[in-house]
PDB file of N, CA and C in Angstrom:
ATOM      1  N   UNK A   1      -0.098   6.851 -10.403  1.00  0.00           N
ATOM      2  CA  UNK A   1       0.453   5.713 -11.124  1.00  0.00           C
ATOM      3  C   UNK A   1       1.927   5.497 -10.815  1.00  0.00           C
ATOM      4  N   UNK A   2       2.668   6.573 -10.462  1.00  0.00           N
ATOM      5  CA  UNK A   2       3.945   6.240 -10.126  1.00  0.00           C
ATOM      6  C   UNK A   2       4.332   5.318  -8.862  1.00  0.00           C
ATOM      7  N   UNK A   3       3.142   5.718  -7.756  1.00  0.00           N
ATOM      8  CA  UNK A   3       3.750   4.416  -6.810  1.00  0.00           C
ATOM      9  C   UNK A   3       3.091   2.695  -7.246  1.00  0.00           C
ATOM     10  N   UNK A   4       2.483   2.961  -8.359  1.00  0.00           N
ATOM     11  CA  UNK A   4       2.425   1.572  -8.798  1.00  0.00           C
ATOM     12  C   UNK A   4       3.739   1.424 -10.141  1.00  0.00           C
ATOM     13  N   UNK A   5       4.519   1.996 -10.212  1.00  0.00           N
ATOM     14  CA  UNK A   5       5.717   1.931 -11.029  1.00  0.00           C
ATOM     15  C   UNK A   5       5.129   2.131 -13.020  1.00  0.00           C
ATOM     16  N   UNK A   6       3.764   3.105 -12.751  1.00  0.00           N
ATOM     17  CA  UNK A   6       3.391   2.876 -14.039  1.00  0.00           C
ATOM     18  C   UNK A   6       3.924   4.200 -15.014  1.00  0.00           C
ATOM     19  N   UNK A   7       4.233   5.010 -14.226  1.00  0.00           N
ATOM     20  CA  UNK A   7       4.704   6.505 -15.039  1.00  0.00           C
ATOM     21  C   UNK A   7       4.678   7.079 -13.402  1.00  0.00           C
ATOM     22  N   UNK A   8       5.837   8.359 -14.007  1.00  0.00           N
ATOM     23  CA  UNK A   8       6.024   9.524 -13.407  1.00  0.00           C
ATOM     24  C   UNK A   8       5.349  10.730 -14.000  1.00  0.00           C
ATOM     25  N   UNK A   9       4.916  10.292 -15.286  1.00  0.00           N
ATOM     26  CA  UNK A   9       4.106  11.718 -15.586  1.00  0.00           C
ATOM     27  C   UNK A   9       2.985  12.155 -14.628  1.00  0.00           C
ATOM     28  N   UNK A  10       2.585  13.435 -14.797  1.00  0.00           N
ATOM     29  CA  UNK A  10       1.203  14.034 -13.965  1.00  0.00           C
ATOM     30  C   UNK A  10       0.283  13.802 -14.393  1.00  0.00           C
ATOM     31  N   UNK A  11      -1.009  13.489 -13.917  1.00  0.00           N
ATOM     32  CA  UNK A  11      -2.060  12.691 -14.965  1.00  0.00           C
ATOM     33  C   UNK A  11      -2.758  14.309 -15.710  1.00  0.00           C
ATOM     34  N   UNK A  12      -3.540  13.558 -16.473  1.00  0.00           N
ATOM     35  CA  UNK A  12      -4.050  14.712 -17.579  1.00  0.00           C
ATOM     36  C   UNK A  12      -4.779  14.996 -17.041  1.00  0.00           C
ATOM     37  N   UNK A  13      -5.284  15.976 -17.529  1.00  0.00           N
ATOM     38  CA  UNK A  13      -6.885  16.658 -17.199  1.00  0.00           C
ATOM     39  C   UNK A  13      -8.188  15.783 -16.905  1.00  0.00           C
ATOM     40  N   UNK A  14      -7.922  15.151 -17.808  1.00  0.00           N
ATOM     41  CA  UNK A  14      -9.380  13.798 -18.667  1.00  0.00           C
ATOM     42  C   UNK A  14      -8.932  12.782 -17.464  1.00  0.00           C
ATOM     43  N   UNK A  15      -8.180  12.445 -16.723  1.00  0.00           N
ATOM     44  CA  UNK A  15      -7.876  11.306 -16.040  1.00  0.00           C
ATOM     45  C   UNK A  15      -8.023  12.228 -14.610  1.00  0.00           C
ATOM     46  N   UNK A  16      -8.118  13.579 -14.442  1.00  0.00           N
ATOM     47  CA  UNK A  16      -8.421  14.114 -13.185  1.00  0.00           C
ATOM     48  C   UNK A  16      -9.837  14.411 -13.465  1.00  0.00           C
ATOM     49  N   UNK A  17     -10.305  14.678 -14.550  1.00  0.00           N
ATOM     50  CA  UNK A  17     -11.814  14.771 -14.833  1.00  0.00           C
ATOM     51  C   UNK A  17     -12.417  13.574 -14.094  1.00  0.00           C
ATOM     52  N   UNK A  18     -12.120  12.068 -14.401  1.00  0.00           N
ATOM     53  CA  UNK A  18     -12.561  10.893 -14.339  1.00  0.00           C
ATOM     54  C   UNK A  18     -12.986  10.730 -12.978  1.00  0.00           C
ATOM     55  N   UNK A  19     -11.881  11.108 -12.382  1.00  0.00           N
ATOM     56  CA  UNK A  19     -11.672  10.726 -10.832  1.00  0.00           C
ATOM     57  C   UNK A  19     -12.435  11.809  -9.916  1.00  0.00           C
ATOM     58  N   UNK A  20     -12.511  12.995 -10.073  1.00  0.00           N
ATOM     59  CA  UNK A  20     -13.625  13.554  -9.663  1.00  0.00           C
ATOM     60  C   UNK A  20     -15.097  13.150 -10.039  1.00  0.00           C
ATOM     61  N   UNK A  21     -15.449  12.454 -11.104  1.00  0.00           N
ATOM     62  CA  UNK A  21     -16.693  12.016 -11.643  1.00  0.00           C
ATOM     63  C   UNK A  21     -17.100  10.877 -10.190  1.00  0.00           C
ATOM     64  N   UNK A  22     -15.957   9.807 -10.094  1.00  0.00           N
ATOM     65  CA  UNK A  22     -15.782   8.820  -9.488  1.00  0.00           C
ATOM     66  C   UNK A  22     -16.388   9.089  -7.934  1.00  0.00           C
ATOM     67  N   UNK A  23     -15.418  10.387  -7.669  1.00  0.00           N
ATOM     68  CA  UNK A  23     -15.438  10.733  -6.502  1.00  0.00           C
ATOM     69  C   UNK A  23     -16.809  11.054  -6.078  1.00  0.00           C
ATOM     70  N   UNK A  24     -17.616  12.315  -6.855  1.00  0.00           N
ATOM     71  CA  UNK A  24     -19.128  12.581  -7.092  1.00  0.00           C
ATOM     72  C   UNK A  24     -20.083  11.184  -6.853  1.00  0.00           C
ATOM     73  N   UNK A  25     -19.350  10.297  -7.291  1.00  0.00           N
ATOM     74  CA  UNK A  25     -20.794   8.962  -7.855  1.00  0.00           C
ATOM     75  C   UNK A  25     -19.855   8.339  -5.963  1.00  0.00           C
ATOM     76  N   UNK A  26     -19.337   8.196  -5.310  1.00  0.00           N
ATOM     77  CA  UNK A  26     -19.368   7.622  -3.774  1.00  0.00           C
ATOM     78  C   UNK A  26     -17.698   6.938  -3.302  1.00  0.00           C
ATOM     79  N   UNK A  27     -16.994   7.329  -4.396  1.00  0.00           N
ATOM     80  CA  UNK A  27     -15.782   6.566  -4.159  1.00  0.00           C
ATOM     81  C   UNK A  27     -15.215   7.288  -3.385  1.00  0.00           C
ATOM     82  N   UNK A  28     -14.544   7.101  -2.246  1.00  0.00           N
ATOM     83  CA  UNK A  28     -13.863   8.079  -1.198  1.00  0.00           C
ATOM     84  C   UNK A  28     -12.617   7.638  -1.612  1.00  0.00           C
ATOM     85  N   UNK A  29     -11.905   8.916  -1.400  1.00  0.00           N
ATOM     86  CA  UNK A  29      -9.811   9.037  -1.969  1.00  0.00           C
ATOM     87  C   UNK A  29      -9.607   9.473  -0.426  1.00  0.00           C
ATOM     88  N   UNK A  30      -8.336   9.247  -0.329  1.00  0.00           N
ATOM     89  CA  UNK A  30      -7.768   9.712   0.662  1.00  0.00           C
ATOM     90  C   UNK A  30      -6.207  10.111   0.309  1.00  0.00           C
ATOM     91  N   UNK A  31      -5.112  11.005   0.375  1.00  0.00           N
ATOM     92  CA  UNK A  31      -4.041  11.363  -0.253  1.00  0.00           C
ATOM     93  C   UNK A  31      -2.692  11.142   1.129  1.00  0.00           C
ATOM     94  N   UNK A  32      -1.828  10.485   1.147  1.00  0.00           N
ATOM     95  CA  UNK A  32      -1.280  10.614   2.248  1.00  0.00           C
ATOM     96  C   UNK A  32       0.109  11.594   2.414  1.00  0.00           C
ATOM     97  N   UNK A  33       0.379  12.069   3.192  1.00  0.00           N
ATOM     98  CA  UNK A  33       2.107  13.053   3.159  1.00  0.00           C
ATOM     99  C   UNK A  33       3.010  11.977   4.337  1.00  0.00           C
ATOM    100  N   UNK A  34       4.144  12.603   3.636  1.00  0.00           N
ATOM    101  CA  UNK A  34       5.433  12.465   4.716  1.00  0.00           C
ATOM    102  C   UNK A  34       5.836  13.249   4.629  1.00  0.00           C
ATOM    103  N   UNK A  35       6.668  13.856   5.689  1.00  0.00           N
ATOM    104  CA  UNK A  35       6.975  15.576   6.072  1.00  0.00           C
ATOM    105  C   UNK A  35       6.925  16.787   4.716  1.00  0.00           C
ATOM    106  N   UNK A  36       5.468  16.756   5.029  1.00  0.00           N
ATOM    107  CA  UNK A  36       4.988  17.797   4.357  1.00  0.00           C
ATOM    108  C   UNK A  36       4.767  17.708   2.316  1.00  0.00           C
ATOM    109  N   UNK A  37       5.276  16.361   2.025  1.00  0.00           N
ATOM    110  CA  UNK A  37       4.972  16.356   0.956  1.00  0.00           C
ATOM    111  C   UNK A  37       4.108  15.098   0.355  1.00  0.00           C
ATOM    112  N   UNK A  38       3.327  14.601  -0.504  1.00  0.00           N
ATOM    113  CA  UNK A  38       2.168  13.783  -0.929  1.00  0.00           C
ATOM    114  C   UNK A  38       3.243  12.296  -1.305  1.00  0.00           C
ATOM    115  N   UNK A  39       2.960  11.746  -1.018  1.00  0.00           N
ATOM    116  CA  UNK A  39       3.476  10.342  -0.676  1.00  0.00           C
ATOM    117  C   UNK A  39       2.612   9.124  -0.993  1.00  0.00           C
ATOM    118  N   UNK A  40       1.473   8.989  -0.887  1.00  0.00           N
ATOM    119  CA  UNK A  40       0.604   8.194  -1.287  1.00  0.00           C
ATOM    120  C   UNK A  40      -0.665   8.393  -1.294  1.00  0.00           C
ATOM    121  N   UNK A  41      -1.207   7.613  -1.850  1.00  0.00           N
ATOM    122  CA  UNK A  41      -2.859   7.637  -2.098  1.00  0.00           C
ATOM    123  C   UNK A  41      -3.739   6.183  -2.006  1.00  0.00           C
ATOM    124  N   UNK A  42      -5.148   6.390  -2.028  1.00  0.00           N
ATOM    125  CA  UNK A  42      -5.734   5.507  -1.815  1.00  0.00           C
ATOM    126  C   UNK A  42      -7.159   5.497  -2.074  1.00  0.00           C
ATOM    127  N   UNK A  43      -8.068   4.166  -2.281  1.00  0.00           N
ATOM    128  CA  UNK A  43      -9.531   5.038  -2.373  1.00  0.00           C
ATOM    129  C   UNK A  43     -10.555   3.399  -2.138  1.00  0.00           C
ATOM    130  N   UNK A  44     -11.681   3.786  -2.110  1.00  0.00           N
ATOM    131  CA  UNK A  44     -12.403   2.988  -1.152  1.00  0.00           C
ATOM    132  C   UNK A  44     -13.934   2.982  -1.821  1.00  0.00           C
ATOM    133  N   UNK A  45     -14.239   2.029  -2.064  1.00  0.00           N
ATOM    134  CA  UNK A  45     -15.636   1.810  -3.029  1.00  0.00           C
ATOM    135  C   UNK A  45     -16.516   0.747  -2.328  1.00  0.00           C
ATOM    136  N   UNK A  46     -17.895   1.393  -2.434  1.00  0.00           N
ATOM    137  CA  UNK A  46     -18.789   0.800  -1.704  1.00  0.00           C
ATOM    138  C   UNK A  46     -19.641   1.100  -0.211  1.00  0.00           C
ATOM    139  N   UNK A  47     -20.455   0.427  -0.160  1.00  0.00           N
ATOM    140  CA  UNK A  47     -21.739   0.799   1.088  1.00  0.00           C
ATOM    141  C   UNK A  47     -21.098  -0.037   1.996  1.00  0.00           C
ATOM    142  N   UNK A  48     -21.802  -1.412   2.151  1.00  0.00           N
ATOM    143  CA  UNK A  48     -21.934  -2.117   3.391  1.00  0.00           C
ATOM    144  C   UNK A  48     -20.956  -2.818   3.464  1.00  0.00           C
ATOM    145  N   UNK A  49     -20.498  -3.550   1.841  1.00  0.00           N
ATOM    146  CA  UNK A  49     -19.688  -4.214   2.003  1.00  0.00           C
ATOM    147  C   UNK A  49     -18.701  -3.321   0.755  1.00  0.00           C
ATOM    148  N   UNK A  50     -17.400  -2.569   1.358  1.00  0.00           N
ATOM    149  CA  UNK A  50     -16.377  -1.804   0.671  1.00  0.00           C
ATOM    150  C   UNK A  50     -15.156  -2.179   0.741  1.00  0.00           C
ATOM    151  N   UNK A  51     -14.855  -1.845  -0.423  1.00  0.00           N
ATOM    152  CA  UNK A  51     -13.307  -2.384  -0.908  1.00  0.00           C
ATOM    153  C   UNK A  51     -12.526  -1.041  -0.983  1.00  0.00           C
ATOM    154  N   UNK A  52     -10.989  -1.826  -0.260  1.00  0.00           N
ATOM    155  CA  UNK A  52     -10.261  -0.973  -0.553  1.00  0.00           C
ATOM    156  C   UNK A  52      -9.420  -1.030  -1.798  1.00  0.00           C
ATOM    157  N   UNK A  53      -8.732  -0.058  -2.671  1.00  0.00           N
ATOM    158  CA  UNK A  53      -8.491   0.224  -3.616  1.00  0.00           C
ATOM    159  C   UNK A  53      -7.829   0.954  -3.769  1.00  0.00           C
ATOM    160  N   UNK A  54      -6.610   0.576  -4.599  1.00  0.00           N
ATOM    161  CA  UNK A  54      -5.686   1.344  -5.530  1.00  0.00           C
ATOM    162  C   UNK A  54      -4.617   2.065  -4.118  1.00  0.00           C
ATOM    163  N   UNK A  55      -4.158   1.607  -2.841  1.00  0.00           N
ATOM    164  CA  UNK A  55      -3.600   2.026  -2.328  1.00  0.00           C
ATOM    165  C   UNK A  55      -2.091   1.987  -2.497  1.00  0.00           C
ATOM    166  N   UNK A  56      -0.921   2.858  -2.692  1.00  0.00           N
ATOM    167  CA  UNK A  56       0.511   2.740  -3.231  1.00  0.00           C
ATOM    168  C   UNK A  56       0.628   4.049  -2.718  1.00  0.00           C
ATOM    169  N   UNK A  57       2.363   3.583  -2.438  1.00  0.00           N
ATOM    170  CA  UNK A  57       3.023   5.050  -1.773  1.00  0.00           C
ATOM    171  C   UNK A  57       4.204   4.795  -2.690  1.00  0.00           C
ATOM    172  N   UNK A  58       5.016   5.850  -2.961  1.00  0.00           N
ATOM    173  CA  UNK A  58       5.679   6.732  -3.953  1.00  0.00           C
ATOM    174  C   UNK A  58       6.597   5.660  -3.121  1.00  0.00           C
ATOM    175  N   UNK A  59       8.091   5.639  -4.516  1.00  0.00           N
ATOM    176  CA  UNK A  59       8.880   3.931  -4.034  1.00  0.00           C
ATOM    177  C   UNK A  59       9.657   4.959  -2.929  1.00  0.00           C
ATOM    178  N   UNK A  60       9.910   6.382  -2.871  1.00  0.00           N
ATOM    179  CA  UNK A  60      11.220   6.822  -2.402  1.00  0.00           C
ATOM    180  C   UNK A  60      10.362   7.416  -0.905  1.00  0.00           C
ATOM    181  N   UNK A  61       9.132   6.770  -0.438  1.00  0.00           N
ATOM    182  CA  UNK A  61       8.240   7.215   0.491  1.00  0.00           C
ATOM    183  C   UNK A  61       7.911   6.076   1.458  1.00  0.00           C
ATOM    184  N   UNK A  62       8.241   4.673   1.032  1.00  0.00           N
ATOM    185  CA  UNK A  62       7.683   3.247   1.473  1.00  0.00           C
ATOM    186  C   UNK A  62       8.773   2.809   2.853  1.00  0.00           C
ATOM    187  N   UNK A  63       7.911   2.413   3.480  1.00  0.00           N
ATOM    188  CA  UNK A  63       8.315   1.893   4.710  1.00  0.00           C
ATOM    189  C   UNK A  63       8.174   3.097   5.752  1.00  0.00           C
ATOM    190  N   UNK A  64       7.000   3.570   5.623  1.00  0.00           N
ATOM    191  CA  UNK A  64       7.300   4.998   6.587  1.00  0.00           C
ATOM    192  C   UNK A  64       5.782   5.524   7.447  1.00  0.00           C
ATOM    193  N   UNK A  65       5.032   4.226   6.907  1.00  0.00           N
ATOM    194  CA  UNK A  65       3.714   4.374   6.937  1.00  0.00           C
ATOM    195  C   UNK A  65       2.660   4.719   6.652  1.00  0.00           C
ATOM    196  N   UNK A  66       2.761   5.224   5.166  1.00  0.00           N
ATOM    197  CA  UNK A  66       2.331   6.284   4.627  1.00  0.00           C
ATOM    198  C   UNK A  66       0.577   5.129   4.202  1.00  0.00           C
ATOM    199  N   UNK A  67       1.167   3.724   3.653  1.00  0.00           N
ATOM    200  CA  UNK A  67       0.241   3.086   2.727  1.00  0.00           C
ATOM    201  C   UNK A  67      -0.884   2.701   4.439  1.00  0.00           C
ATOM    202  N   UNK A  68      -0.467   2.719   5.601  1.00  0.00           N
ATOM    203  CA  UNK A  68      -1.191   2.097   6.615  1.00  0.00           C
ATOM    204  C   UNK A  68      -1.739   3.206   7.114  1.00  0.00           C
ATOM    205  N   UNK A  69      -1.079   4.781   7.224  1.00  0.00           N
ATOM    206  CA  UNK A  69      -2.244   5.911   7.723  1.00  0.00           C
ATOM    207  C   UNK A  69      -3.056   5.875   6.343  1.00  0.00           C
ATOM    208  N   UNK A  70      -3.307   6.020   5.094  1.00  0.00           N
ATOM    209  CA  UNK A  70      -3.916   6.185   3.893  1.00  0.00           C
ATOM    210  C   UNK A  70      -5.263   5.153   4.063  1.00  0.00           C
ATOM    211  N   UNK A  71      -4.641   4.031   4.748  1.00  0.00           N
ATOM    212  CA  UNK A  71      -5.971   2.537   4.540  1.00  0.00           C
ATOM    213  C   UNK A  71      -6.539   2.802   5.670  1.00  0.00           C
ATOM    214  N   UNK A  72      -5.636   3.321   6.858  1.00  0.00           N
ATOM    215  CA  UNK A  72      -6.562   3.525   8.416  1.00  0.00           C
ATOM    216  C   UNK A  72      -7.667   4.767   7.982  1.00  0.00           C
ATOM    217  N   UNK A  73      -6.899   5.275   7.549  1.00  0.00           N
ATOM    218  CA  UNK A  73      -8.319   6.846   7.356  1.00  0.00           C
ATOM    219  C   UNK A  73      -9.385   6.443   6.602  1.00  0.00           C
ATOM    220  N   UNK A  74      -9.152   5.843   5.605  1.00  0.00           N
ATOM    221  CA  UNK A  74     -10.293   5.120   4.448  1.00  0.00           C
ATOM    222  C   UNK A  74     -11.125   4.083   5.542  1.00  0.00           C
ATOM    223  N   UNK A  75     -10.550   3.127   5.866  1.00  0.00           N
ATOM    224  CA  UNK A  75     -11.365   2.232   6.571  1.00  0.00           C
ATOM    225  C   UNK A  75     -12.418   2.711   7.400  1.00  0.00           C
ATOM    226  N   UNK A  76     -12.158   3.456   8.694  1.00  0.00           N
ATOM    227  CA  UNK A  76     -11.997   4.665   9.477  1.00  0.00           C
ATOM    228  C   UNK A  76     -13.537   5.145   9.237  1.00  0.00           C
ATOM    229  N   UNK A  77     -13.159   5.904   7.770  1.00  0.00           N
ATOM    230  CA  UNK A  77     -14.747   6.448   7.317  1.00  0.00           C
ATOM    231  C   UNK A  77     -15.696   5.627   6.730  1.00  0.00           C
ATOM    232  N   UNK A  78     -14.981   4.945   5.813  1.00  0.00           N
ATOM    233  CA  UNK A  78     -15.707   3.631   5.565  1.00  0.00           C
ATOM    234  C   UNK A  78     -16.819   3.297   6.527  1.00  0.00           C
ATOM    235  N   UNK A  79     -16.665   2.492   7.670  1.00  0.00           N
ATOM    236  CA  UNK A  79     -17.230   2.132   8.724  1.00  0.00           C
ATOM    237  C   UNK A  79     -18.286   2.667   9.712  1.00  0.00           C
ATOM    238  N   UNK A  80     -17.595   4.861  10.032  1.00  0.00           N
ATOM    239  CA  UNK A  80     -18.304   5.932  10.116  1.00  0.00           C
ATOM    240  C   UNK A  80     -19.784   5.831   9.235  1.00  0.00           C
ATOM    241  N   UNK A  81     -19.521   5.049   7.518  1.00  0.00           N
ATOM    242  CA  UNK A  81     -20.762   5.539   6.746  1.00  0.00           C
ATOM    243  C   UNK A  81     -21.567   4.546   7.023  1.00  0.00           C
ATOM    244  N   UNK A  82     -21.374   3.499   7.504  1.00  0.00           N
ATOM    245  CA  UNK A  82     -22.409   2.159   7.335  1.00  0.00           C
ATOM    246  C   UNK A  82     -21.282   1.176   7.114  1.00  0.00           C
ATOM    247  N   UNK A  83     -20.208   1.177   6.522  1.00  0.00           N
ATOM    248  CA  UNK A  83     -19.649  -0.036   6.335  1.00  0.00           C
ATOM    249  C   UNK A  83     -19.560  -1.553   7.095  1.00  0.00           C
ATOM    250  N   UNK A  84     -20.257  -2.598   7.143  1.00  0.00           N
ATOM    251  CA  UNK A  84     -20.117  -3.800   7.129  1.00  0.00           C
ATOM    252  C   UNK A  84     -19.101  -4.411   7.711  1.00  0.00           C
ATOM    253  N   UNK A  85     -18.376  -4.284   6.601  1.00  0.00           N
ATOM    254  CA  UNK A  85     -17.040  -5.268   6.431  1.00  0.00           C
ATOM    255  C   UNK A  85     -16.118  -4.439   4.709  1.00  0.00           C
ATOM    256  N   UNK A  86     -14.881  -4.551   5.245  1.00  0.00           N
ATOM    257  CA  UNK A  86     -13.861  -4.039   4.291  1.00  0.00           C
ATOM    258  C   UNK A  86     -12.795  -4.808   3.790  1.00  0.00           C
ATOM    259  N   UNK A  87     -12.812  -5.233   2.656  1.00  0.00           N
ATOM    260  CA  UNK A  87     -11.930  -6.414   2.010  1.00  0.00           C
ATOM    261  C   UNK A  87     -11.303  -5.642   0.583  1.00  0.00           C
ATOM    262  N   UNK A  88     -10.125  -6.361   0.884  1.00  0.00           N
ATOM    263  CA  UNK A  88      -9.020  -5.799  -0.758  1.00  0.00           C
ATOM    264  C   UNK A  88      -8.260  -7.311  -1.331  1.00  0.00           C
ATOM    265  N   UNK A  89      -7.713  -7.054  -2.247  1.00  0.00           N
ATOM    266  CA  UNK A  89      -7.305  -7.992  -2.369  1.00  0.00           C
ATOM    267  C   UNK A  89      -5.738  -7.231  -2.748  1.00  0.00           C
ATOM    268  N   UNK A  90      -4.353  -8.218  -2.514  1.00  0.00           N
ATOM    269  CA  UNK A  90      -3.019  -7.600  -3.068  1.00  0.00           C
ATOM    270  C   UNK A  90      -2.444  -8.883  -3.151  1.00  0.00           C
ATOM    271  N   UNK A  91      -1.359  -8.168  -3.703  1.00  0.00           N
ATOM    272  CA  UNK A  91      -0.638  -9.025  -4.468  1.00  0.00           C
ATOM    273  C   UNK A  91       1.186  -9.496  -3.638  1.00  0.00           C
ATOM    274  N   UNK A  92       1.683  -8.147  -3.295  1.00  0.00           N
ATOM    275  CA  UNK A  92       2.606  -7.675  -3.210  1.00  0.00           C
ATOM    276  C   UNK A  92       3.070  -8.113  -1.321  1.00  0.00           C
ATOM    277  N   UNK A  93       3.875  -8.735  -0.997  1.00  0.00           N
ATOM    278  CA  UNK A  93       4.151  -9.686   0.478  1.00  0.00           C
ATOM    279  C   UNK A  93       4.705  -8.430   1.446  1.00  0.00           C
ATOM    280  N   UNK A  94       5.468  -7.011   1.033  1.00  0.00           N
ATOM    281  CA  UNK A  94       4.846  -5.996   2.062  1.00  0.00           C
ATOM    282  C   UNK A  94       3.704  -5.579   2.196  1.00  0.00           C
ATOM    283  N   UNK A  95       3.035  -5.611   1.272  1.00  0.00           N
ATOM    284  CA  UNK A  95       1.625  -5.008   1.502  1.00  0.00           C
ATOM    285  C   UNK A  95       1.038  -5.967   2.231  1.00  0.00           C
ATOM    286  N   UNK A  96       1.182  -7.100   2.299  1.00  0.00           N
ATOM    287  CA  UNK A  96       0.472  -8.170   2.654  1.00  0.00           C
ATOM    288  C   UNK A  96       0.737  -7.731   4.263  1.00  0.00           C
ATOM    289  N   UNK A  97       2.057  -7.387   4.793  1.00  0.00           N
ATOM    290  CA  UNK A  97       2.162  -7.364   5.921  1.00  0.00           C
ATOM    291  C   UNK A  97       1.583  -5.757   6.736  1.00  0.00           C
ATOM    292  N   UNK A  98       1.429  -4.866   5.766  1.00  0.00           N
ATOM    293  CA  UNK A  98       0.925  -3.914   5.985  1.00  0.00           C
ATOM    294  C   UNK A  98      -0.517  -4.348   6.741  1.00  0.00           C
ATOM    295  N   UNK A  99      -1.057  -4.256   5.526  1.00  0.00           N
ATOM    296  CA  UNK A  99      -2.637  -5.180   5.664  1.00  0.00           C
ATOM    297  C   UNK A  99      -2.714  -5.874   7.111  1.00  0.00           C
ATOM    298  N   UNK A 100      -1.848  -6.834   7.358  1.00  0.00           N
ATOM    299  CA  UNK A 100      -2.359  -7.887   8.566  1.00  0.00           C
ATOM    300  C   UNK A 100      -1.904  -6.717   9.806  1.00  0.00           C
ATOM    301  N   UNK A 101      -1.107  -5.596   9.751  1.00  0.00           N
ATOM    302  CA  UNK A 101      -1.176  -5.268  10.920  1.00  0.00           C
ATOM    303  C   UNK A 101      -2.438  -4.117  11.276  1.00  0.00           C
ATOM    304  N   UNK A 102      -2.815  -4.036  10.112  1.00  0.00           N
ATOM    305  CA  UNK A 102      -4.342  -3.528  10.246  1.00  0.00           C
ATOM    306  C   UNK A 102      -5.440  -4.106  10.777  1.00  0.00           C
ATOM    307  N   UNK A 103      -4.915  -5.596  10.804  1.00  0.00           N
ATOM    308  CA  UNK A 103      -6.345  -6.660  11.320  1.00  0.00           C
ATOM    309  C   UNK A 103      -6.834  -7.354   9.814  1.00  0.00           C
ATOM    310  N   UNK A 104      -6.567  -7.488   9.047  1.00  0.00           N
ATOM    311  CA  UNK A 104      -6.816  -7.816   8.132  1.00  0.00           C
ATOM    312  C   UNK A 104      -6.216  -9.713   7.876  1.00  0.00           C
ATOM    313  N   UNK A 105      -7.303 -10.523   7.347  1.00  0.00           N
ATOM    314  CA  UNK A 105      -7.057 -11.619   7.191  1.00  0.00           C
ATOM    315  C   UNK A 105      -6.993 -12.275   6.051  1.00  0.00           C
ATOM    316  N   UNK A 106      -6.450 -13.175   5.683  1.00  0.00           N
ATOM    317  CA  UNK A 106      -6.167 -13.442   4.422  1.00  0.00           C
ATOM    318  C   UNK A 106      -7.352 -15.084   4.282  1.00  0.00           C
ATOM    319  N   UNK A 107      -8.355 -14.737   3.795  1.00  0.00           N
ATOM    320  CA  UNK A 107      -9.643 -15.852   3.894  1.00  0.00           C
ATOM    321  C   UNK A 107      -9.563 -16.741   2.596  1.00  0.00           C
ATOM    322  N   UNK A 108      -9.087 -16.103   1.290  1.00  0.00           N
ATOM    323  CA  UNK A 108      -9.424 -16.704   0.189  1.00  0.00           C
ATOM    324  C   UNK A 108      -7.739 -16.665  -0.853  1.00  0.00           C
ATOM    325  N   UNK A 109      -8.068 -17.102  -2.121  1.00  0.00           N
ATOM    326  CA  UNK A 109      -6.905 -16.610  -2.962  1.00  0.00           C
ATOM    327  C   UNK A 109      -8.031 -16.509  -4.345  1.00  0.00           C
ATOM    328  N   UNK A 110      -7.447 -15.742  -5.005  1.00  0.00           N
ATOM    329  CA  UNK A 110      -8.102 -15.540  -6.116  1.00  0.00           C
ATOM    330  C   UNK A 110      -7.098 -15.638  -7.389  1.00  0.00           C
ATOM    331  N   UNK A 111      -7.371 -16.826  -8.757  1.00  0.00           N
ATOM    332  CA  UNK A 111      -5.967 -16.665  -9.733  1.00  0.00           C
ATOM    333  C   UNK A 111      -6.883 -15.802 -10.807  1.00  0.00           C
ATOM    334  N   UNK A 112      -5.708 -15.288 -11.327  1.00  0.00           N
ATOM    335  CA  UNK A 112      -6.057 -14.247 -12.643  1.00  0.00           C
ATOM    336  C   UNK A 112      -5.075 -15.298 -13.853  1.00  0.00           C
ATOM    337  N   UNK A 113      -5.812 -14.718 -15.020  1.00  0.00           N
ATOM    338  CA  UNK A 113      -5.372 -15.067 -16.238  1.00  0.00           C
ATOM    339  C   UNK A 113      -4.884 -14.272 -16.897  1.00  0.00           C
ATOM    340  N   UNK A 114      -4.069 -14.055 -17.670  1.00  0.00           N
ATOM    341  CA  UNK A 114      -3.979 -13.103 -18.408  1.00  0.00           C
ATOM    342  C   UNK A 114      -3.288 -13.686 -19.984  1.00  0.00           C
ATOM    343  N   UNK A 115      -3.725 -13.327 -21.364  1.00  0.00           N
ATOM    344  CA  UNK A 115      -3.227 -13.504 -22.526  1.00  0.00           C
ATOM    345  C   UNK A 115      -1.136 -12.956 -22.727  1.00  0.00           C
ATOM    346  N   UNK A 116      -0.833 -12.227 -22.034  1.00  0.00           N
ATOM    347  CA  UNK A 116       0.413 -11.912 -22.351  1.00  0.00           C
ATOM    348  C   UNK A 116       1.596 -11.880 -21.103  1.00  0.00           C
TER     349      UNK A 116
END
């Protein structure tokens, strides 16, 4: 959660419980380093047609490649399992440029709502 700017705390037990459950039921993680220490993460849901997900690198880690080896390895296996085709959606205009140098195209837009 911290490279999405949501906390620096360490997640709990119950929130590492979750994610191993996740992991068990087909969601592939992938964890990324920069010299020698964990820098970002990432994870990847789905068969034929899989999404990538939840990819962010730590703010004091960005620009170093960390979020584009994390999505290459995911994709990578993705594809290895059967994958189709691999689509994410973001928000954020580096990521955006991350993304396109992956090959990635920008086909649609999608608006969200939100009450607050």
């Amino acid at each position: 959660t911290q490279g999405f700017g949501y906390s620096t705390d360490p997640p709990t037990s119950d929130q590492i419980t979750a994610w191993h459950n996740q992991i068990r039921q087909g969601r592939r993680a992938a964890l990324g380093f920069l010299e020698a220490h964990s820098a970002g993460v990432g994870t990847m849901l789905g068969t034929e047609l899989a999404e990538l997900q939840g990819v962010t690198t730590i703010p004091g880690a960005r620009r170093h490649g960390v979020a584009g080896s994390v999505s290459s390895a995911l994709i990578a296996e993705g594809f290895e399992a059967g994958a189709e085709a691999v689509w994410l959606s973001v928000e954020e205009q580096g990521a955006r440029a991350c993304y396109a140098k992956l090959g990635f195209l920008v086909i649609g837009a999608r608006l969200n709502y939100s009450l607050g």
